[in-house]
Structure formats: C-alpha cells, structure tokens
C-alpha atoms as a PDB file:
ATOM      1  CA  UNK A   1     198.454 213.908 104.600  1.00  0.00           C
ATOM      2  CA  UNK A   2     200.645 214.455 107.516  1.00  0.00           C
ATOM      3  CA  UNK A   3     199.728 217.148 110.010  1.00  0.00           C
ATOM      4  CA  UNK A   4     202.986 219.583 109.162  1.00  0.00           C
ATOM      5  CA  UNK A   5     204.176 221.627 112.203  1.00  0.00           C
ATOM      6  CA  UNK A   6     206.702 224.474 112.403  1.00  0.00           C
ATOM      7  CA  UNK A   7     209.202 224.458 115.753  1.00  0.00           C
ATOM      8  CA  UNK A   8     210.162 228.394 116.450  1.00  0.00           C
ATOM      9  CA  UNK A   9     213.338 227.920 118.852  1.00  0.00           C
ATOM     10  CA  UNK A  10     216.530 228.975 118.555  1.00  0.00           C
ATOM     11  CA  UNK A  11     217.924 225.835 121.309  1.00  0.00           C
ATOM     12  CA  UNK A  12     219.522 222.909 118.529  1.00  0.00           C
ATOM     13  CA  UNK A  13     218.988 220.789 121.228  1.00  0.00           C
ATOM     14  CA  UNK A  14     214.894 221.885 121.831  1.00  0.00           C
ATOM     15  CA  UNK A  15     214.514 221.504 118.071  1.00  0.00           C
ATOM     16  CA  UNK A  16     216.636 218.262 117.389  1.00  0.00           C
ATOM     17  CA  UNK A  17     214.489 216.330 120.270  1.00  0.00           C
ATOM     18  CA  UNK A  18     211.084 217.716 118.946  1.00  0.00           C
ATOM     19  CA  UNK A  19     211.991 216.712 115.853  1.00  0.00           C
ATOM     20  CA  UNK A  20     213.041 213.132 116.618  1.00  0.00           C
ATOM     21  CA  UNK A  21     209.664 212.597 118.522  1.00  0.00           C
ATOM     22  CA  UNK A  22     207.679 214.385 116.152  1.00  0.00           C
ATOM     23  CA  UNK A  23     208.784 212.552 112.657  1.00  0.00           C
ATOM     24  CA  UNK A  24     208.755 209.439 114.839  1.00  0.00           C
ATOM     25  CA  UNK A  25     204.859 210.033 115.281  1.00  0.00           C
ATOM     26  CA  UNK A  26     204.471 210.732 111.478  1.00  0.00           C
ATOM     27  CA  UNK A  27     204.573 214.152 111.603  1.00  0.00           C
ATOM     28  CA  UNK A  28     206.118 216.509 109.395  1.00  0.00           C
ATOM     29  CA  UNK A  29     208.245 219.236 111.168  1.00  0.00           C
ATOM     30  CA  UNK A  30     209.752 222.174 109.985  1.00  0.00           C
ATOM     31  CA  UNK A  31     212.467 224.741 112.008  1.00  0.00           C
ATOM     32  CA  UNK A  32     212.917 228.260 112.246  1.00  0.00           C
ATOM     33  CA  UNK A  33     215.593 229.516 114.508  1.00  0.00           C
ATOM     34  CA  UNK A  34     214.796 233.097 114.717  1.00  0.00           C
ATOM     35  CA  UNK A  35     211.299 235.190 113.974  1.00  0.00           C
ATOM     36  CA  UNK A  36     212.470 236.037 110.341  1.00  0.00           C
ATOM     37  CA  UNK A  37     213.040 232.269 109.649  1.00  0.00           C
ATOM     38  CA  UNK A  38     209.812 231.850 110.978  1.00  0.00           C
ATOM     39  CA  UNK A  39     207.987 234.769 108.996  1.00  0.00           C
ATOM     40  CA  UNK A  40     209.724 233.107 105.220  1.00  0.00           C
ATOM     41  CA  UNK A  41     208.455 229.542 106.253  1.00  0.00           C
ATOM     42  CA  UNK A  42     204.980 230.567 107.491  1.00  0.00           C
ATOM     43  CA  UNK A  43     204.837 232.626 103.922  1.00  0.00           C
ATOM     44  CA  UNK A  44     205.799 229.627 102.182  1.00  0.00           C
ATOM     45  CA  UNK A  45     203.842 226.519 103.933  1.00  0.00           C
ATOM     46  CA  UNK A  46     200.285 226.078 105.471  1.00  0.00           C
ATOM     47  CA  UNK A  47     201.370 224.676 108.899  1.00  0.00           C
ATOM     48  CA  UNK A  48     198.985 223.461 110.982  1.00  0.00           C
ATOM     49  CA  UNK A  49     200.728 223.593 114.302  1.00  0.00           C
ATOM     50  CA  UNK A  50     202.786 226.720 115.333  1.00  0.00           C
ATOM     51  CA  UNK A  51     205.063 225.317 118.319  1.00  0.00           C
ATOM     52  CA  UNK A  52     206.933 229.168 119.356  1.00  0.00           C
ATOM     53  CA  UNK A  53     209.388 230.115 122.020  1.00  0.00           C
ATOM     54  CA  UNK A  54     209.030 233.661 123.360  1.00  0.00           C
ATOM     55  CA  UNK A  55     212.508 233.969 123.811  1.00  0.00           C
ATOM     56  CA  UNK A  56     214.299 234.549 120.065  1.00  0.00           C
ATOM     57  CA  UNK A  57     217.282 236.385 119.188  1.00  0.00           C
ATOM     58  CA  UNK A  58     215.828 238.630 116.861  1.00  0.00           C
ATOM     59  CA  UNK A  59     212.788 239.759 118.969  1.00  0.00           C
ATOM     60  CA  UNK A  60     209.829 238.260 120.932  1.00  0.00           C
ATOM     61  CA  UNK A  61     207.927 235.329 119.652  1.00  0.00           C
ATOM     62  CA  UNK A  62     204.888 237.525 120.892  1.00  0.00           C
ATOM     63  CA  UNK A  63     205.724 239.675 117.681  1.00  0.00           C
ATOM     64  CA  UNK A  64     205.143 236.777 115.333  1.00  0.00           C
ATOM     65  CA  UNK A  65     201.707 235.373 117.365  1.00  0.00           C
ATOM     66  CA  UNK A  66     200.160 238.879 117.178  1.00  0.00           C
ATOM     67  CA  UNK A  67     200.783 239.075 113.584  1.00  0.00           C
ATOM     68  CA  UNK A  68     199.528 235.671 112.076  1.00  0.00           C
ATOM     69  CA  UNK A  69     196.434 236.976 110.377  1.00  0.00           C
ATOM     70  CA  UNK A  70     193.208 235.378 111.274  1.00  0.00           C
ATOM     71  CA  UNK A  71     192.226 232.492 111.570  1.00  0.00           C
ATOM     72  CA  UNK A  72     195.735 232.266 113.149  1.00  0.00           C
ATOM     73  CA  UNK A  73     197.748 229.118 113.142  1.00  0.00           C
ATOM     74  CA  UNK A  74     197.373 226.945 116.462  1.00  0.00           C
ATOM     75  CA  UNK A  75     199.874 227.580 118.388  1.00  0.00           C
ATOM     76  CA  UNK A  76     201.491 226.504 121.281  1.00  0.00           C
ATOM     77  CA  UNK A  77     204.189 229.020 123.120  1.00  0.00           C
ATOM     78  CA  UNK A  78     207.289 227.334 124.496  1.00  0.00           C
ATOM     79  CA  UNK A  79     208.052 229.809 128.087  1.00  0.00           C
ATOM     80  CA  UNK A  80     210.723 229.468 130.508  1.00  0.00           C
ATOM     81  CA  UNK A  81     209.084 229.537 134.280  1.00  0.00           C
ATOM     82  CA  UNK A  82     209.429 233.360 134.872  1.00  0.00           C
ATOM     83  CA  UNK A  83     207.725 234.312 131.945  1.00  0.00           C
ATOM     84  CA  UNK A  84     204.056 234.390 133.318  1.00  0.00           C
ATOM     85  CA  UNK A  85     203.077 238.035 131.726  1.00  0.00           C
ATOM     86  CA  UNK A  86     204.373 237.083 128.279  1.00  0.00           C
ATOM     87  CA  UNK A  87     202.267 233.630 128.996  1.00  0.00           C
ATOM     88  CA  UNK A  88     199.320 235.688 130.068  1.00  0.00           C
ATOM     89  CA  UNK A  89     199.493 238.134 126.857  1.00  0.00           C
ATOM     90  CA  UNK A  90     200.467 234.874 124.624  1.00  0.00           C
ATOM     91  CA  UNK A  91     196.991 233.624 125.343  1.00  0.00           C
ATOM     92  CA  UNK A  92     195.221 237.024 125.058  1.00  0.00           C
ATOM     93  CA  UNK A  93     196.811 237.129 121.744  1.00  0.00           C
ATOM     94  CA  UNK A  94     195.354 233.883 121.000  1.00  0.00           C
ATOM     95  CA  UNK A  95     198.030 231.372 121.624  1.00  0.00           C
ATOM     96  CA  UNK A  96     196.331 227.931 122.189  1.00  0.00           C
ATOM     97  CA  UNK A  97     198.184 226.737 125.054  1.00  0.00           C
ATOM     98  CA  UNK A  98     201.957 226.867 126.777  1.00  0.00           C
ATOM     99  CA  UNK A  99     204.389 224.521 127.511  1.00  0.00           C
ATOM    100  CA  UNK A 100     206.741 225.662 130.403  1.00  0.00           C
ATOM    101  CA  UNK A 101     210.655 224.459 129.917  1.00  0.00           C
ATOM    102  CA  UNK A 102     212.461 222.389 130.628  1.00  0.00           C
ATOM    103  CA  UNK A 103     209.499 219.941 129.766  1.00  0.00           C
ATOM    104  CA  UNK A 104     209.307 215.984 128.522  1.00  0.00           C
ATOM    105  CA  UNK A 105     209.012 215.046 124.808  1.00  0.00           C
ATOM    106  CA  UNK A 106     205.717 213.152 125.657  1.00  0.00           C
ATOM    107  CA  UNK A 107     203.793 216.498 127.378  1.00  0.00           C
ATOM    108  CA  UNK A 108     204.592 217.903 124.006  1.00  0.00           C
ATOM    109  CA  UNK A 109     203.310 215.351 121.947  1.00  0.00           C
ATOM    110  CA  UNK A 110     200.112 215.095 124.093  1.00  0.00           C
ATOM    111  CA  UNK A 111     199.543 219.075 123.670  1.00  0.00           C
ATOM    112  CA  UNK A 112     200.377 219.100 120.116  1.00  0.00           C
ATOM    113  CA  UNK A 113     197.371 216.140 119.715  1.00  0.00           C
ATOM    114  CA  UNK A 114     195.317 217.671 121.557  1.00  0.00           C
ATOM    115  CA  UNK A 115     195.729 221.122 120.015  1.00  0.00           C
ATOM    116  CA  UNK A 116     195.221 219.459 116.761  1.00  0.00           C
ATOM    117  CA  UNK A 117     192.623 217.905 117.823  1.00  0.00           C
ATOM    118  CA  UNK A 118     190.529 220.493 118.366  1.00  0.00           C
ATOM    119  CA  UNK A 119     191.657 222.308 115.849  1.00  0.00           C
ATOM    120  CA  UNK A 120     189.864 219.494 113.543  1.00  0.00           C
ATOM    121  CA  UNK A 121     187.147 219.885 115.248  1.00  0.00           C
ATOM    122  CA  UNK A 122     186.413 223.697 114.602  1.00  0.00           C
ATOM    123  CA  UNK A 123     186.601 224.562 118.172  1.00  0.00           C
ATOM    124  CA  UNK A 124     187.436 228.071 117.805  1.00  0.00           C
ATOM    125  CA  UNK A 125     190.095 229.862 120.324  1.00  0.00           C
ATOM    126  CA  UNK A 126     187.850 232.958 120.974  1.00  0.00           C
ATOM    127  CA  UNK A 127     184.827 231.253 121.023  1.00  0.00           C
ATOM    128  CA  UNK A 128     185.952 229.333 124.494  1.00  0.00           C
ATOM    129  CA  UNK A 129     183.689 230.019 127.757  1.00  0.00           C
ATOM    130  CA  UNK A 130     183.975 232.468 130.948  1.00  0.00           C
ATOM    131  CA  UNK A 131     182.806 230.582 134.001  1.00  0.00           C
ATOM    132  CA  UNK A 132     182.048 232.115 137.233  1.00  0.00           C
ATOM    133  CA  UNK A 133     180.935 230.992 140.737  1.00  0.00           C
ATOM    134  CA  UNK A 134     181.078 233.564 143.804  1.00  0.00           C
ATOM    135  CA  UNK A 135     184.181 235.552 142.988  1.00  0.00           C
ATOM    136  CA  UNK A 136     185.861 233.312 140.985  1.00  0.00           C
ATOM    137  CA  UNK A 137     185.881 233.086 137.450  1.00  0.00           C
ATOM    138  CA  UNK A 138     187.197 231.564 135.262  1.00  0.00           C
ATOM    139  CA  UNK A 139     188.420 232.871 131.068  1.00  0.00           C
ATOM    140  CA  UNK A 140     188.852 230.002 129.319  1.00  0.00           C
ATOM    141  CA  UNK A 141     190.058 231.826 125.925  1.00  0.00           C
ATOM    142  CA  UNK A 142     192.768 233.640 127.833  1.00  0.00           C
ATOM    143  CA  UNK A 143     193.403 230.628 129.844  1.00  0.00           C
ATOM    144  CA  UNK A 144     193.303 232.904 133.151  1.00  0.00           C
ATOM    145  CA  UNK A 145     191.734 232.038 136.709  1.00  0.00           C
ATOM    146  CA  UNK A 146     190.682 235.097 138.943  1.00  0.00           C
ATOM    147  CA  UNK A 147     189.624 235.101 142.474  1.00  0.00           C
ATOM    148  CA  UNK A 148     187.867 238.581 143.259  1.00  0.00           C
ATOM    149  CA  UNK A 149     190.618 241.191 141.659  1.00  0.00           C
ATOM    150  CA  UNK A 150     193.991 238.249 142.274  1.00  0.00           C
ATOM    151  CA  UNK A 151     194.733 236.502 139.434  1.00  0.00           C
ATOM    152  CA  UNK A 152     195.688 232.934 139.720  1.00  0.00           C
ATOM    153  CA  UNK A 153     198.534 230.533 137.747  1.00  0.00           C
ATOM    154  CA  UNK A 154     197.228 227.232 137.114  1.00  0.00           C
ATOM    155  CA  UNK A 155     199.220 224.420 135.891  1.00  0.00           C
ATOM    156  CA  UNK A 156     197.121 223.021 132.880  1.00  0.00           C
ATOM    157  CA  UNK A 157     195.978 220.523 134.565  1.00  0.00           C
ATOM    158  CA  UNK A 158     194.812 222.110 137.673  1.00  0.00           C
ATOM    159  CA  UNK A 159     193.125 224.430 134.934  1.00  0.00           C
ATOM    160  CA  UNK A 160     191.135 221.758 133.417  1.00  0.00           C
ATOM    161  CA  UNK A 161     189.771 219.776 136.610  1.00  0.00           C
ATOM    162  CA  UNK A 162     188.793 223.586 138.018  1.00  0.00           C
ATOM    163  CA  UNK A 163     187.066 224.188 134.781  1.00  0.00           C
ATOM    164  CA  UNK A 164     185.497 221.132 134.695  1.00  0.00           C
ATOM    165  CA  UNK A 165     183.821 221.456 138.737  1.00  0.00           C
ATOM    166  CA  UNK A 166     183.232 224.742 137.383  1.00  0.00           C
ATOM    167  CA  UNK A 167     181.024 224.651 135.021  1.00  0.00           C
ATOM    168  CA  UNK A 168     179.076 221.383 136.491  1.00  0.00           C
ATOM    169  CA  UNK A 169     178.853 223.509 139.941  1.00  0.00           C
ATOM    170  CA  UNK A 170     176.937 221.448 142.368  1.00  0.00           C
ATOM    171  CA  UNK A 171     177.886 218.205 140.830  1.00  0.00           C
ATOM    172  CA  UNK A 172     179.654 215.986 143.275  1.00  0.00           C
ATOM    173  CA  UNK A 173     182.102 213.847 140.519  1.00  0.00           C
ATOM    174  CA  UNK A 174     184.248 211.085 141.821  1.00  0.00           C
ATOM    175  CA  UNK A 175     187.512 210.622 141.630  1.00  0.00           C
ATOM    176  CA  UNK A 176     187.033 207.943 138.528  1.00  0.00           C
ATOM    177  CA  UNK A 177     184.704 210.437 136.964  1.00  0.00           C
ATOM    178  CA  UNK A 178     187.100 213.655 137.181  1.00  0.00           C
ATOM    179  CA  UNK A 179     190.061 211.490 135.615  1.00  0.00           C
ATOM    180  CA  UNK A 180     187.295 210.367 132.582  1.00  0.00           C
ATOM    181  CA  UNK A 181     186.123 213.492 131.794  1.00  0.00           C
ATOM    182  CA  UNK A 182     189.696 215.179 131.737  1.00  0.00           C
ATOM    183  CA  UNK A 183     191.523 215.945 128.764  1.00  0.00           C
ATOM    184  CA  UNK A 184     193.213 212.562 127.263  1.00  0.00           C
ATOM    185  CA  UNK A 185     196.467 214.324 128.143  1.00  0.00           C
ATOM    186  CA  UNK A 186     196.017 212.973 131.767  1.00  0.00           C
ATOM    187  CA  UNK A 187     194.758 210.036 131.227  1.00  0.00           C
ATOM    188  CA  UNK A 188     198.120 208.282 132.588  1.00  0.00           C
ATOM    189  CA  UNK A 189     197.551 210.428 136.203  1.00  0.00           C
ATOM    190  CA  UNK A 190     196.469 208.091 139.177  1.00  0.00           C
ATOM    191  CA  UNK A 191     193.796 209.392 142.545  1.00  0.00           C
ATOM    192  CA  UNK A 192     196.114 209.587 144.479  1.00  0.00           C
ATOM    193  CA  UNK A 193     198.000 212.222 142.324  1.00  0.00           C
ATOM    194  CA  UNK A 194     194.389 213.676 141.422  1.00  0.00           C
ATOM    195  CA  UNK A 195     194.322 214.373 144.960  1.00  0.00           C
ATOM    196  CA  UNK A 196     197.591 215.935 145.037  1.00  0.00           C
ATOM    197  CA  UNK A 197     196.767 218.091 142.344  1.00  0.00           C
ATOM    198  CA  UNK A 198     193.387 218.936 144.089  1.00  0.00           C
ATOM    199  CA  UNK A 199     195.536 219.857 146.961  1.00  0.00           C
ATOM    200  CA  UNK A 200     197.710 222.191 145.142  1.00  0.00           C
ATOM    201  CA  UNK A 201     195.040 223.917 143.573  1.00  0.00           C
ATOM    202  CA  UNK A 202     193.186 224.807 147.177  1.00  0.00           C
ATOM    203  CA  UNK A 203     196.451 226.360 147.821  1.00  0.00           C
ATOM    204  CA  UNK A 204     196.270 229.232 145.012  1.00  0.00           C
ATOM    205  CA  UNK A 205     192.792 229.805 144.732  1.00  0.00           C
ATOM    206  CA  UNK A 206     191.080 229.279 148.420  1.00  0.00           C
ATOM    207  CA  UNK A 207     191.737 231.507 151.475  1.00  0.00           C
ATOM    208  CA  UNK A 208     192.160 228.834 154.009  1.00  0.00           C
ATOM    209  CA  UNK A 209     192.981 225.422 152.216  1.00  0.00           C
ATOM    210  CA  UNK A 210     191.649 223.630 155.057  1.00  0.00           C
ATOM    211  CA  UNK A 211     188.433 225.335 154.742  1.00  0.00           C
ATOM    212  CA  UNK A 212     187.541 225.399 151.200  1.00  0.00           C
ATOM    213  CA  UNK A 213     184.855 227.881 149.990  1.00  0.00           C
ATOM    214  CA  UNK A 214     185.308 226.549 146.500  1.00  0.00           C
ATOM    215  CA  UNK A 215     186.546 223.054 146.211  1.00  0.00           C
ATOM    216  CA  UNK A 216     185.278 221.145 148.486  1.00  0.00           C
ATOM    217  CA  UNK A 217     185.815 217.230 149.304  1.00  0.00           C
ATOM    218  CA  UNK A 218     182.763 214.898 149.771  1.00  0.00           C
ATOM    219  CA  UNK A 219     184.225 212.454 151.983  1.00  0.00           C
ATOM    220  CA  UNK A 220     183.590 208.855 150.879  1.00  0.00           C
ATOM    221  CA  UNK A 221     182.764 210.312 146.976  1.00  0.00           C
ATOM    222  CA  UNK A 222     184.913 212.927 145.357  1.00  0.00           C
ATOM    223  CA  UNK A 223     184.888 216.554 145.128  1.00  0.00           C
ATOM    224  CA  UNK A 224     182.615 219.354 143.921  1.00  0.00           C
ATOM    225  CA  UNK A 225     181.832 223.175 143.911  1.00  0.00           C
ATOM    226  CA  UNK A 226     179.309 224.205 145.434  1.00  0.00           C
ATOM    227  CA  UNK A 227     176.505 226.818 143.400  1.00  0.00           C
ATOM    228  CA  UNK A 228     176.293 229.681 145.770  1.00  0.00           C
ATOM    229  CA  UNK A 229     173.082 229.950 148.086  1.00  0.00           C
END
C-alpha cells in the first residue's frame, strides 16, 4: 500500500507542486487548505505523513500539531524564514522536522523519505538523544543546538554533521567518511561544499571561527571535536 500523506497549506501553488511530485513517486496525497479541513481529513484517514504550514487562515498549524493525540502523525512543518520560535515550539511539540520556504520539490521528497523512513523503523521522536561536549549541547528531539545559555539555528544539515562529530567526540572522520555517515538526504553534496558547510557552522556556534574550540580541522584528514581534557 502506498504511504498516504496529507499537505496542510493554504498556497494552490505549494499544494499543486507537492502533489505533482508526490503522486509521481507513488504516493498518495491528500489537501487541506485550512486547520478545519485538516482536523475532518485526519478524522477520516490514517495518514502517515503530516506535511503542515504554520501559517493558515483559520489559526496556527501549531494548534493542529499540539493536538494530534499520541503517537502523533510524523510531521513535517512547512515555515517561512522568520518563523524560528514557531519552528523551535513545532519541534518541542513534536514536529519531526521543518522545511523553510521557498524550498525545491526534491528537499521535500528527500525529508518526506526520510521521515518515513524512520518512522518504519520505530525510531520514536521523544526518544532522540541530548549530546553535550564543554558548553555545547546538543537536543536532538527538539532539534535545538545551545552554546552555554545562546541558542543556535542550524540548517539541517549543519545539524546532522554537528551531531554526528558530536556524539563520536574525539573521532577524527574524513571528509569521505562525514558525507557516508550523513543522512541519505545529502548524499548528492560534494567536499568542497562539506567544507563550506563546516565553515558556516564555525560561524554560529564558535567564538572565534578561526580558532575553533569545537570543530576543529585536522589538516591533511578531516575534522573532529575534541572530548574535553
């Protein structure tokens, strides 16, 4: 049976392209243009992907996530770029991931599969990790990074290859190993844009970028964190 998937947006145009990708890819898709559409469908079908944009005309798809009862639906929250509390409180609420708009059909389909993916795999939401070295730390289940009392916005990406040095601390990975042990999602990105990303992410989290006290490049190798002595 196809995986069926509900698309909460209110945008014809956000909802005609998913839709055109989506059934392309076998799946079977579903709309709701405003949160009591969305309530009557969700009452009515088992979906197995929630794909919900904070922004509807009838309220805030924040209502509708805090509501689902539990186990909720996986869901993935559609934001606009100034939206970063409702992100924030999206994930708290147990919102699976976010996709940021204006964003390309093919981002979409990669976080739907992998959503769905570990959604098959009984990988529960709350049951994800808190990681910490020195004053950073990292909450996997609310998808938040914190350095000392600043919290830090992460692209997804960024998130995952922190995570990952993270939680191997001391580990020096290369720049083959980082882009095999990232999420499929990325598989398409090349070192030199692993670089760029590692770049960008010195830039939120580290006080001097050209001192890292967390990320820190082995030349000739890759990167690493480094445990705390």
């Amino acid at each position: 049976m196809s995986d069926r998937i509900l698309i909460v947006d209110d945008d014809p145009n956000v909802v005609a392209l998913l839709g055109v990708v989506l059934d392309r890819e076998g799946f079977e898709v579903s709309s709701a243009r405003n949160l009591r559409k969305a309530r009557e469908a969700l009452a009515q079908t088992d979906f197995d992907l929630l794909v919900l944009d904070l922004n509807l005309p009838d309220g805030n798809g924040l209502d509708l996530l805090q509501s689902l009862p539990v186990p909720r639906t996986p869901t993935i929250l559609l934001t606009a770029r100034g939206e970063e509390t409702d992100r924030i409180v999206g994930m708290e609420f147990g919102a699976d991931d976010y996709v940021v708009k204006p964003f390309s059909p093919r981002e979409m389909l990669l976080r739907i599969r992998a959503v769905l993916r570990r959604s098959a795999a009984g990988v529960p939401h709350d049951k994800a990790r808190r990681l910490k070295v020195g004053d950073l730390e990292i909450d996997e289940a609310a998808h938040l990074v914190r350095v000392g009392t600043r919290t830090v916005s992460l692209t997804p990406t960024e998130f995952r290859l922190l995570a990952i040095l993270v939680e191997h601390a001391g580990r020096v990975f290369t720049r083959a190993q980082l882009l095999d042990v990232l999420d499929e999602n990325d598989r398409g990105i090349l070192e030199r844009t692993l670089d760029r990303h590692v770049n960008n992410l010195r830039k939120k989290i580290e006080r001097d970028p050209s001192a890292p006290e967390y990320v820190e490049t082995v030349y000739g190798v890759g990167y690493t964190v480094r445990k705390p002595s």
